[in-house]
N, C-alpha and C. Protein backbone atom coordinates (compact mmCIF):
# COMPACT_ATOMS: atom_id res chain seq x y z
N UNK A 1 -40.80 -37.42 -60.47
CA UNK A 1 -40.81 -36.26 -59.65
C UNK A 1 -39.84 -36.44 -58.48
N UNK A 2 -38.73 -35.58 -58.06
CA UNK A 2 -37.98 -35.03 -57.58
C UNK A 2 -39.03 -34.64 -56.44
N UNK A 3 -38.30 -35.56 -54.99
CA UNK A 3 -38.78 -34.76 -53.59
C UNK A 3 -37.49 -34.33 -53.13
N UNK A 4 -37.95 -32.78 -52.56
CA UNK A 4 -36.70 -32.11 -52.06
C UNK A 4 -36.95 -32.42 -50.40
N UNK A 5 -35.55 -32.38 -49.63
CA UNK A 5 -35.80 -32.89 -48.49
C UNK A 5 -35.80 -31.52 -47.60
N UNK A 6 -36.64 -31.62 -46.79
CA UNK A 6 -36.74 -30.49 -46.25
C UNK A 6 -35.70 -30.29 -44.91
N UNK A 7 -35.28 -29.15 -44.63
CA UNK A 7 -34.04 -29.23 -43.73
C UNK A 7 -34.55 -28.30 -42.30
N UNK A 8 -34.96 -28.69 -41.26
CA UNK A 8 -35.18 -28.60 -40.16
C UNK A 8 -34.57 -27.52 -39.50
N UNK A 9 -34.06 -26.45 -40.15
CA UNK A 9 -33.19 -25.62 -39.10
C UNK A 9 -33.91 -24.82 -37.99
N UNK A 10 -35.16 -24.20 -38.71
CA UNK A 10 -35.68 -23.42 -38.17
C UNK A 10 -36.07 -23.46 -36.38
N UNK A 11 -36.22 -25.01 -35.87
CA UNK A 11 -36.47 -24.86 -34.70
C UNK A 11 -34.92 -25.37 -33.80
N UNK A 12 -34.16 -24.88 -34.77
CA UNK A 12 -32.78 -24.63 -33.47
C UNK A 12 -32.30 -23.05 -33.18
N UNK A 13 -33.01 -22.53 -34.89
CA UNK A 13 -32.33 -21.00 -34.67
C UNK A 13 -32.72 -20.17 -32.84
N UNK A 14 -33.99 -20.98 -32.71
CA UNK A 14 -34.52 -19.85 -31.18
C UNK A 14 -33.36 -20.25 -30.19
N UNK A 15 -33.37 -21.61 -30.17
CA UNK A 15 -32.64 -21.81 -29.02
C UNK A 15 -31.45 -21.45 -29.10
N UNK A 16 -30.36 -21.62 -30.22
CA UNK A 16 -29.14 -21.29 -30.85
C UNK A 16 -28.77 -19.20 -29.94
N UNK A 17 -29.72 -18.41 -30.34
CA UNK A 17 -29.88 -17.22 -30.16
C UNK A 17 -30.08 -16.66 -29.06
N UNK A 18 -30.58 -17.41 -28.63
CA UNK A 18 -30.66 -17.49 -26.97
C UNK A 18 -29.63 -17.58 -26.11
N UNK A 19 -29.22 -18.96 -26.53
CA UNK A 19 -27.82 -18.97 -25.87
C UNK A 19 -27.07 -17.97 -26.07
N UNK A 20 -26.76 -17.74 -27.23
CA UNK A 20 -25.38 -16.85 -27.87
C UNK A 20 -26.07 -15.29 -27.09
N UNK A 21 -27.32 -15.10 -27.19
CA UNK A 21 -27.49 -13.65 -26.39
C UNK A 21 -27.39 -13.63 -24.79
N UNK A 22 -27.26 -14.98 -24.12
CA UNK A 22 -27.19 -14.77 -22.89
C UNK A 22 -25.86 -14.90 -22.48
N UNK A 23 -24.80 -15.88 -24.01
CA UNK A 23 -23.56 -15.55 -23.42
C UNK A 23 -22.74 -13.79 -23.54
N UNK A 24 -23.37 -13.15 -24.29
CA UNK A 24 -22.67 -12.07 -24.38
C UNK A 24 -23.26 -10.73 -23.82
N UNK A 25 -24.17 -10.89 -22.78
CA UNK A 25 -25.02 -10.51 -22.24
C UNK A 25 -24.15 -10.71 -20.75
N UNK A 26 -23.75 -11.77 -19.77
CA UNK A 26 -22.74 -12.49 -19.03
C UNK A 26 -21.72 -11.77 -19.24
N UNK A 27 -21.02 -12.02 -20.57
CA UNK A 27 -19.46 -11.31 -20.62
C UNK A 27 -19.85 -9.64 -20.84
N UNK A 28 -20.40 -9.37 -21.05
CA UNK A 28 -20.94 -7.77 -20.70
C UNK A 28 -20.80 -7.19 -19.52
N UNK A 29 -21.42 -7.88 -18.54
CA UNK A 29 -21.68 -7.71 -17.13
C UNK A 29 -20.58 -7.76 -16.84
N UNK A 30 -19.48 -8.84 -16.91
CA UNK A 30 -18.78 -8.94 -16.09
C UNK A 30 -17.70 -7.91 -16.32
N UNK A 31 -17.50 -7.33 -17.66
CA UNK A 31 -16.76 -6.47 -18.01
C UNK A 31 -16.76 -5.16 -17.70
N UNK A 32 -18.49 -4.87 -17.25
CA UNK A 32 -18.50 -3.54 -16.94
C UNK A 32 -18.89 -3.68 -15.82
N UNK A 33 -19.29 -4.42 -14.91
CA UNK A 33 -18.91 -4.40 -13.07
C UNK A 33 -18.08 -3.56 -12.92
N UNK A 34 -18.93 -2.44 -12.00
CA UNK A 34 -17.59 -1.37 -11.10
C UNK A 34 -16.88 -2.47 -10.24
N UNK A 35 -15.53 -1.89 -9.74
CA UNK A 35 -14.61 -2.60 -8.83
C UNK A 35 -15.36 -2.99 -7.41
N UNK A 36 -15.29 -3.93 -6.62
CA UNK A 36 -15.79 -3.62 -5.61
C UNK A 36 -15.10 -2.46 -4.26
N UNK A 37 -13.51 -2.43 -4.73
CA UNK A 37 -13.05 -1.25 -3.83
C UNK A 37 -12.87 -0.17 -4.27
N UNK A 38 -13.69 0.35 -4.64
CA UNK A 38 -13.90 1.79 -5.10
C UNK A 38 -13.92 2.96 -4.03
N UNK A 39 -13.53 2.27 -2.43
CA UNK A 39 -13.71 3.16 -1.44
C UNK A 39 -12.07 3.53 -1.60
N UNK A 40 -11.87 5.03 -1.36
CA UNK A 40 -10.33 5.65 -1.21
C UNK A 40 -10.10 5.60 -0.27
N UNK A 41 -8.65 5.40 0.64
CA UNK A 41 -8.76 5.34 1.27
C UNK A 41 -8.13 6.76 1.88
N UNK A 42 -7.56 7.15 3.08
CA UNK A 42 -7.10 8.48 3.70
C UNK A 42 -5.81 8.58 3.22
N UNK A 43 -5.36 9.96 3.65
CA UNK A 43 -3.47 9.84 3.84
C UNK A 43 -3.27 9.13 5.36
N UNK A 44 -2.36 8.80 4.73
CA UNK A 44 -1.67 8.05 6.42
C UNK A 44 -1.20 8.92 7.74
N UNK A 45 -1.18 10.05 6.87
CA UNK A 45 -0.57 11.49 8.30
C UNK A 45 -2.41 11.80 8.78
N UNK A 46 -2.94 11.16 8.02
CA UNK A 46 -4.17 11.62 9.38
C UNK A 46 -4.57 10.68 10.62
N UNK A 47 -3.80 9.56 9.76
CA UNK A 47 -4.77 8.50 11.05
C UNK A 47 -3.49 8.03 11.87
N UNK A 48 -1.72 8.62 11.59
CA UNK A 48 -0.41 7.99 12.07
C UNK A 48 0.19 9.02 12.38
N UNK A 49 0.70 9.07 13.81
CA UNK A 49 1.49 9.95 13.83
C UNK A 49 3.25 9.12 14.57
N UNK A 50 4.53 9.61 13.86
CA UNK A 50 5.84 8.70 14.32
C UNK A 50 6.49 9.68 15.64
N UNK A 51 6.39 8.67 16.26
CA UNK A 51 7.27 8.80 17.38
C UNK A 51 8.21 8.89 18.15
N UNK A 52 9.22 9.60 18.12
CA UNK A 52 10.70 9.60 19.17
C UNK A 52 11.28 8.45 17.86
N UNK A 53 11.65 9.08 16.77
CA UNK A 53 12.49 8.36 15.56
C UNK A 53 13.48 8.59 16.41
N UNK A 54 14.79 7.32 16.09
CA UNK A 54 15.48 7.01 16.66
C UNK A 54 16.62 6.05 15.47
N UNK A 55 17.84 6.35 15.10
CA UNK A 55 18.99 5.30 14.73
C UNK A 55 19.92 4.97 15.83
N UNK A 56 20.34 3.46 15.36
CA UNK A 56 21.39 3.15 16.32
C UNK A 56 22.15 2.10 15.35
N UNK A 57 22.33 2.34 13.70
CA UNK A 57 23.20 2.29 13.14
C UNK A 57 22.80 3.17 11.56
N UNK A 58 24.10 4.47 11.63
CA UNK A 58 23.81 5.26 10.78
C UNK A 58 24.98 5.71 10.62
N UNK A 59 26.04 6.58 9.31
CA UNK A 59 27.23 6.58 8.75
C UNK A 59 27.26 8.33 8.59
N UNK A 60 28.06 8.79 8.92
CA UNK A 60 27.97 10.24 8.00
C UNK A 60 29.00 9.92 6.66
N UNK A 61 28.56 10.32 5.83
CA UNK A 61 29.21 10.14 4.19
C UNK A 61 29.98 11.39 3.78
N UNK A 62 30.27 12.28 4.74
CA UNK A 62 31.18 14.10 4.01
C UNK A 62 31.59 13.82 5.83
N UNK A 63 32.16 14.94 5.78
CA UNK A 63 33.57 15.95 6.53
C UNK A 63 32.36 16.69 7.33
N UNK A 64 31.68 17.09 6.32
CA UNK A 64 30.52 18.33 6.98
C UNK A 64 29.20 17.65 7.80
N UNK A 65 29.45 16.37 7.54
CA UNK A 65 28.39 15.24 8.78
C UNK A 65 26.94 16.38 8.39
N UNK A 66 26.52 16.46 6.64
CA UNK A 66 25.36 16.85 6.31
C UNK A 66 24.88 15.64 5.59
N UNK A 67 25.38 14.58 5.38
CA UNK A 67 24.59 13.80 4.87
C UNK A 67 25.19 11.87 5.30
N UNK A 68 24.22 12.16 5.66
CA UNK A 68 23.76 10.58 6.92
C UNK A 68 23.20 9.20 6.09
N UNK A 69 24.07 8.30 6.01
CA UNK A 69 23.46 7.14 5.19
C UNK A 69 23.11 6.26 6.41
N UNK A 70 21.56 6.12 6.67
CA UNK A 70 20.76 5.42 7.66
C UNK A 70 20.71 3.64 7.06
N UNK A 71 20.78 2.54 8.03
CA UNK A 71 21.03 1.72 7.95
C UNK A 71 19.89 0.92 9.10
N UNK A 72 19.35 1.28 9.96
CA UNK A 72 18.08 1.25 10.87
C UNK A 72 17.56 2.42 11.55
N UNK A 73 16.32 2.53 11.78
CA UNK A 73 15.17 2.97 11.98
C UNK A 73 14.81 2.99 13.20
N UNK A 74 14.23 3.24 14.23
CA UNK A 74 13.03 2.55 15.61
C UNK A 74 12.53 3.92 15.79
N UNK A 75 11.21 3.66 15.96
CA UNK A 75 10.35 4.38 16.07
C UNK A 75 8.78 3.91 16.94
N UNK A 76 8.00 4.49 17.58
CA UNK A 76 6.52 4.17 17.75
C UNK A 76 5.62 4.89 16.77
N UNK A 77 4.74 4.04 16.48
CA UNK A 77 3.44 4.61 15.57
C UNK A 77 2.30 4.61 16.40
N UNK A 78 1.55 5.52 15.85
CA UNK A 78 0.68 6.26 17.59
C UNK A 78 -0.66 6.35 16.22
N UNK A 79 -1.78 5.56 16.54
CA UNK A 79 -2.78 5.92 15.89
C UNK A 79 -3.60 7.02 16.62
N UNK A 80 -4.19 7.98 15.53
CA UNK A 80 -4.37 9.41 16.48
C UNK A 80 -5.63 9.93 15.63
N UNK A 81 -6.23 9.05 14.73
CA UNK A 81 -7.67 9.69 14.19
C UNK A 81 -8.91 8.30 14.65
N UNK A 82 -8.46 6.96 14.81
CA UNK A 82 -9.08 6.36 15.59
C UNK A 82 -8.28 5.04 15.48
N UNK A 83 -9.31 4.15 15.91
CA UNK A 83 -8.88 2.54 15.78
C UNK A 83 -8.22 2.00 14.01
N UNK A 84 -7.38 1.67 13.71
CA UNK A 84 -7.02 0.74 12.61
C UNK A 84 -6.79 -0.32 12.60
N UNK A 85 -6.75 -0.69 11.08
CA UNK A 85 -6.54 -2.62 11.24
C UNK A 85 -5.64 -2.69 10.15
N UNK A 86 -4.94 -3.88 10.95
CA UNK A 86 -3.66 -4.73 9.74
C UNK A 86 -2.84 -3.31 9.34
N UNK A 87 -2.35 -3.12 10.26
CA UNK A 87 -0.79 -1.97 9.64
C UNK A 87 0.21 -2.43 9.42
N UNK A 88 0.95 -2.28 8.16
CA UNK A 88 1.99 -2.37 8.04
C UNK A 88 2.91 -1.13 7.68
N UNK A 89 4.22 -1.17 8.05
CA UNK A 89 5.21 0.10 8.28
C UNK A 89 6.04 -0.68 6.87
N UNK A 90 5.87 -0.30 5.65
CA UNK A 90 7.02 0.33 4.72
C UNK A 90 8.48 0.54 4.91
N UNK A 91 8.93 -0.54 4.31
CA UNK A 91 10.65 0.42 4.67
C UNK A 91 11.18 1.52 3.74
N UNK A 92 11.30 2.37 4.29
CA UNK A 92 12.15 4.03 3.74
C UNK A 92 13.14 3.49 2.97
N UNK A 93 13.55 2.47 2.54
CA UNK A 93 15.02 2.21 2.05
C UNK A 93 14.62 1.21 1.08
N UNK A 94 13.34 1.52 0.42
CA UNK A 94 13.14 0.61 -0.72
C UNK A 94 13.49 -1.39 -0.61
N UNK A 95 13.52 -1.82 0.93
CA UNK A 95 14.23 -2.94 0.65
C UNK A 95 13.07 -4.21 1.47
N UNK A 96 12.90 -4.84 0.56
CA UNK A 96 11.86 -6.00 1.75
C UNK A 96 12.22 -6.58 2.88
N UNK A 97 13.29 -6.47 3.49
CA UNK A 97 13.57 -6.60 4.69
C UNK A 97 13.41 -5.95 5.43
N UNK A 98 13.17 -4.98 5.42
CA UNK A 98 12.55 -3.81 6.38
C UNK A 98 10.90 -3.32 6.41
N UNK A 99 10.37 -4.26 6.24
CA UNK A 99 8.72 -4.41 6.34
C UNK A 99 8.67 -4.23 8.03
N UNK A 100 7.69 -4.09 8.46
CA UNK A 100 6.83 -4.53 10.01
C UNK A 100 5.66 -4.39 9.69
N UNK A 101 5.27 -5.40 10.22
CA UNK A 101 3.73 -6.02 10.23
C UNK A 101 3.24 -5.43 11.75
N UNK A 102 2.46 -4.36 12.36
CA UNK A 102 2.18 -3.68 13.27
C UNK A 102 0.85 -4.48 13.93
N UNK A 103 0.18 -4.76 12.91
CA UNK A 103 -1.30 -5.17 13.04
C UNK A 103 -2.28 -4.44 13.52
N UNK A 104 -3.05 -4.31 14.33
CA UNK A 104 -4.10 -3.47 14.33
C UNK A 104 -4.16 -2.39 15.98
N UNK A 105 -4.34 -1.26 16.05
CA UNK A 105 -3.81 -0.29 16.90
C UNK A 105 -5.32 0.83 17.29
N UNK A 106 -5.55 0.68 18.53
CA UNK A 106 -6.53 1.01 18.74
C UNK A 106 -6.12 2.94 18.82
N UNK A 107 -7.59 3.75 19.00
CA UNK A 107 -6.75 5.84 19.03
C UNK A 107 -6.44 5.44 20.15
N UNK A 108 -5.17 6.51 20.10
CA UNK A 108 -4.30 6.63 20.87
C UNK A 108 -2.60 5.19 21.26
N UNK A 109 -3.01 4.66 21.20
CA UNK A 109 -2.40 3.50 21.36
C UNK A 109 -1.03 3.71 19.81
N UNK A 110 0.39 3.20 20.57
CA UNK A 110 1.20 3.16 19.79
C UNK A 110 2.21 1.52 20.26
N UNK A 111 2.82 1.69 19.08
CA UNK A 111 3.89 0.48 18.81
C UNK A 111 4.51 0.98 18.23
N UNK A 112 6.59 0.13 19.28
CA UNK A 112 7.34 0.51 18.43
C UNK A 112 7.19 -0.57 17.20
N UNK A 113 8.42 0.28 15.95
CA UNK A 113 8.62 -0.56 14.69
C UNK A 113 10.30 -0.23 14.80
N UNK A 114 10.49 -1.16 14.40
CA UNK A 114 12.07 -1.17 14.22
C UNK A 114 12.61 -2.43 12.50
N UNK A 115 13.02 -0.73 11.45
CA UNK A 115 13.48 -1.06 10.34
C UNK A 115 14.79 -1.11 9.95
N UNK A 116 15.14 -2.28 9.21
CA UNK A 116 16.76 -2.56 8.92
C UNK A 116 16.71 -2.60 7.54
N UNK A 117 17.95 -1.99 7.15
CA UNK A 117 18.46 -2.11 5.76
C UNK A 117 19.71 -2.12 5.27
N UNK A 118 20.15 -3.18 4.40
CA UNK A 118 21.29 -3.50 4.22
C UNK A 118 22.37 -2.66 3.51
N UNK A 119 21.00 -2.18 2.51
CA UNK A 119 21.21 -0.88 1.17
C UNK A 119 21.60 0.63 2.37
N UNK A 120 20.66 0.20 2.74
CA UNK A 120 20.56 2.05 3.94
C UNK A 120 20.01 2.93 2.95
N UNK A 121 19.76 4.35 3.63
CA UNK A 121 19.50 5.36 2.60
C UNK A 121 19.82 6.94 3.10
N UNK A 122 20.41 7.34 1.87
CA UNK A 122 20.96 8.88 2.15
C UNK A 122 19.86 9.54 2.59
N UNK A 123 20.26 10.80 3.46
CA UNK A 123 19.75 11.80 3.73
C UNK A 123 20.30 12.88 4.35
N UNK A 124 20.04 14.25 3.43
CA UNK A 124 20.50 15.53 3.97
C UNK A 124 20.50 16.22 4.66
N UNK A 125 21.18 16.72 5.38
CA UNK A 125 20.80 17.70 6.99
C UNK A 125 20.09 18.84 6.31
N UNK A 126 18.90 18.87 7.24
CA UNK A 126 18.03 20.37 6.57
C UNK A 126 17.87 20.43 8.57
N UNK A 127 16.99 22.31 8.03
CA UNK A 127 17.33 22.76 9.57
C UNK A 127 17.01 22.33 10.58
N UNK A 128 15.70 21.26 10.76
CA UNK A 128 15.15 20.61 11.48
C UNK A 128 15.32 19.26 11.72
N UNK A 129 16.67 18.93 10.89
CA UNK A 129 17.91 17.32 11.07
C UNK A 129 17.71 16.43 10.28
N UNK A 130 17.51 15.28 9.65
CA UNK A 130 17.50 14.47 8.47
C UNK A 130 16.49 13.84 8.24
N UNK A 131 15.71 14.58 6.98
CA UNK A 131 14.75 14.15 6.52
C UNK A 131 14.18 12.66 6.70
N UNK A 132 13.32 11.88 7.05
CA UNK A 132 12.79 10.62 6.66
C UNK A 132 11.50 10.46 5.78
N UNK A 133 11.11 9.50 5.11
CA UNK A 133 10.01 9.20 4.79
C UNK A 133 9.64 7.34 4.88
N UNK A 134 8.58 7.02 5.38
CA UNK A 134 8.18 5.98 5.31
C UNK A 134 6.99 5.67 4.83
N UNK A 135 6.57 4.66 4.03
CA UNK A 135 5.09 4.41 4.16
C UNK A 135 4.13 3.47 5.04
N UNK A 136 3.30 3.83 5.54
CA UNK A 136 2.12 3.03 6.31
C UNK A 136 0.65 2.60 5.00
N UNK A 137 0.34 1.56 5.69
CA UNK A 137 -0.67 1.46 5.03
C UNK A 137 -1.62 0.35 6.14
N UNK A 138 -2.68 0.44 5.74
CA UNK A 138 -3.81 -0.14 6.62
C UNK A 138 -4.89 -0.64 5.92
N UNK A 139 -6.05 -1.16 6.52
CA UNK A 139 -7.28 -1.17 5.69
C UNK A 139 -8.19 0.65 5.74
N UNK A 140 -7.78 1.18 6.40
CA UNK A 140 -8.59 3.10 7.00
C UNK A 140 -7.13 3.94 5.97
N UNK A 141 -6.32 4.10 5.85
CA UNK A 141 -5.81 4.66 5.55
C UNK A 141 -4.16 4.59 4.85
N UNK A 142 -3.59 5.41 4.17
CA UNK A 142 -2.07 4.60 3.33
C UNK A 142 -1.43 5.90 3.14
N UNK A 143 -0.03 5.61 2.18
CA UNK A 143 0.24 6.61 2.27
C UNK A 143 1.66 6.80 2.96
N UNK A 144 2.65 7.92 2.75
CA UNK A 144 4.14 8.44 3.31
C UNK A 144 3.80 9.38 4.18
N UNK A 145 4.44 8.84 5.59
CA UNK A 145 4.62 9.79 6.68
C UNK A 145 5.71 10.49 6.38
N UNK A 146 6.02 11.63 6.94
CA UNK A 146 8.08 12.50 6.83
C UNK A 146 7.37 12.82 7.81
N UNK A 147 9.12 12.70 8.46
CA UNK A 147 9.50 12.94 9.74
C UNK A 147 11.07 13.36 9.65
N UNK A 148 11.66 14.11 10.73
CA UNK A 148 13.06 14.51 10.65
C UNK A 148 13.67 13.65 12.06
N UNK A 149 14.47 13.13 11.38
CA UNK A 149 15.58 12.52 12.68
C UNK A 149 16.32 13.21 13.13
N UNK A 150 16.53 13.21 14.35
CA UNK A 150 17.85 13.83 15.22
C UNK A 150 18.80 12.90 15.36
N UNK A 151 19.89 13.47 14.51
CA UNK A 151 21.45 12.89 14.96
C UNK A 151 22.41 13.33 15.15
N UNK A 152 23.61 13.56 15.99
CA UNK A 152 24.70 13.99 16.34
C UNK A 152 25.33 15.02 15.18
């Protein structure tokens, strides 16, 4: 007579199942966790307003001095919906050298920023003088200010 050997699996399957359901149970969670910054934040024209824009190196590119290739910037940023933190001013001219790090600006309270760019950037005389755009961003609010420069 033939003894068959008996094979023990049965008391690993619980534990085996267990595991494997608590690992995919884990990678579940972690996959469907909302973001934790799910807060939006404002436009930047509510909480920034630019100040006495100003060039003091800028090119006219035509005869008809309608279109101005800007090369620096200076300006004050005037927080005007309340206190912010960690501002930084965007350069209009697409170029990382023209960042400013502002830092944090209590209402009312402004700082100048003064942006340089090597590239520069066109802009057209419309009736109220040459378009700008910059972006701000903060931890309260982000976002493109426009503003029109006055130049000669």
């Amino acid at each position: 007579m033939v003894r068959r050997r008996k094979i023990k699996i049965s008391k690993w399957i619980l534990p085996l199942t267990l595991i494997l359901g608590l690992s995919v149970f884990i990678a579940a969670a972690a996959f469907y966790r909302p973001s934790q910054n799910t807060q939006t934040k404002s436009p930047a024209t509510e909480y920034f307003e630019i100040v006495s824009p100003t060039t003091n190196y800028a090119m006219f590119q035509d005869d008809n001095k309608t279109i101005l290739k800007i090369y620096a910037l200076q300006f004050s940023i005037k927080a005007v919906k309340g206190p912010v933190h960690d501002v930084t001013v965007l350069s209009w001219a697409n170029s990382e050298e023209g960042e400013g790090d502002v830092g944090d600006l209590q209402l009312g309270e402004s700082k100048f920023v003064e942006l340089k760019s090597s590239q520069g950037c066109i802009s057209e005389r419309e009736e109220n003088g040459f378009p700008v755009e910059i972006g701000v961003t903060s931890v309260e609010a982000e976002g493109n200010i426009a503003f029109f420069l006055k130049y000669p």
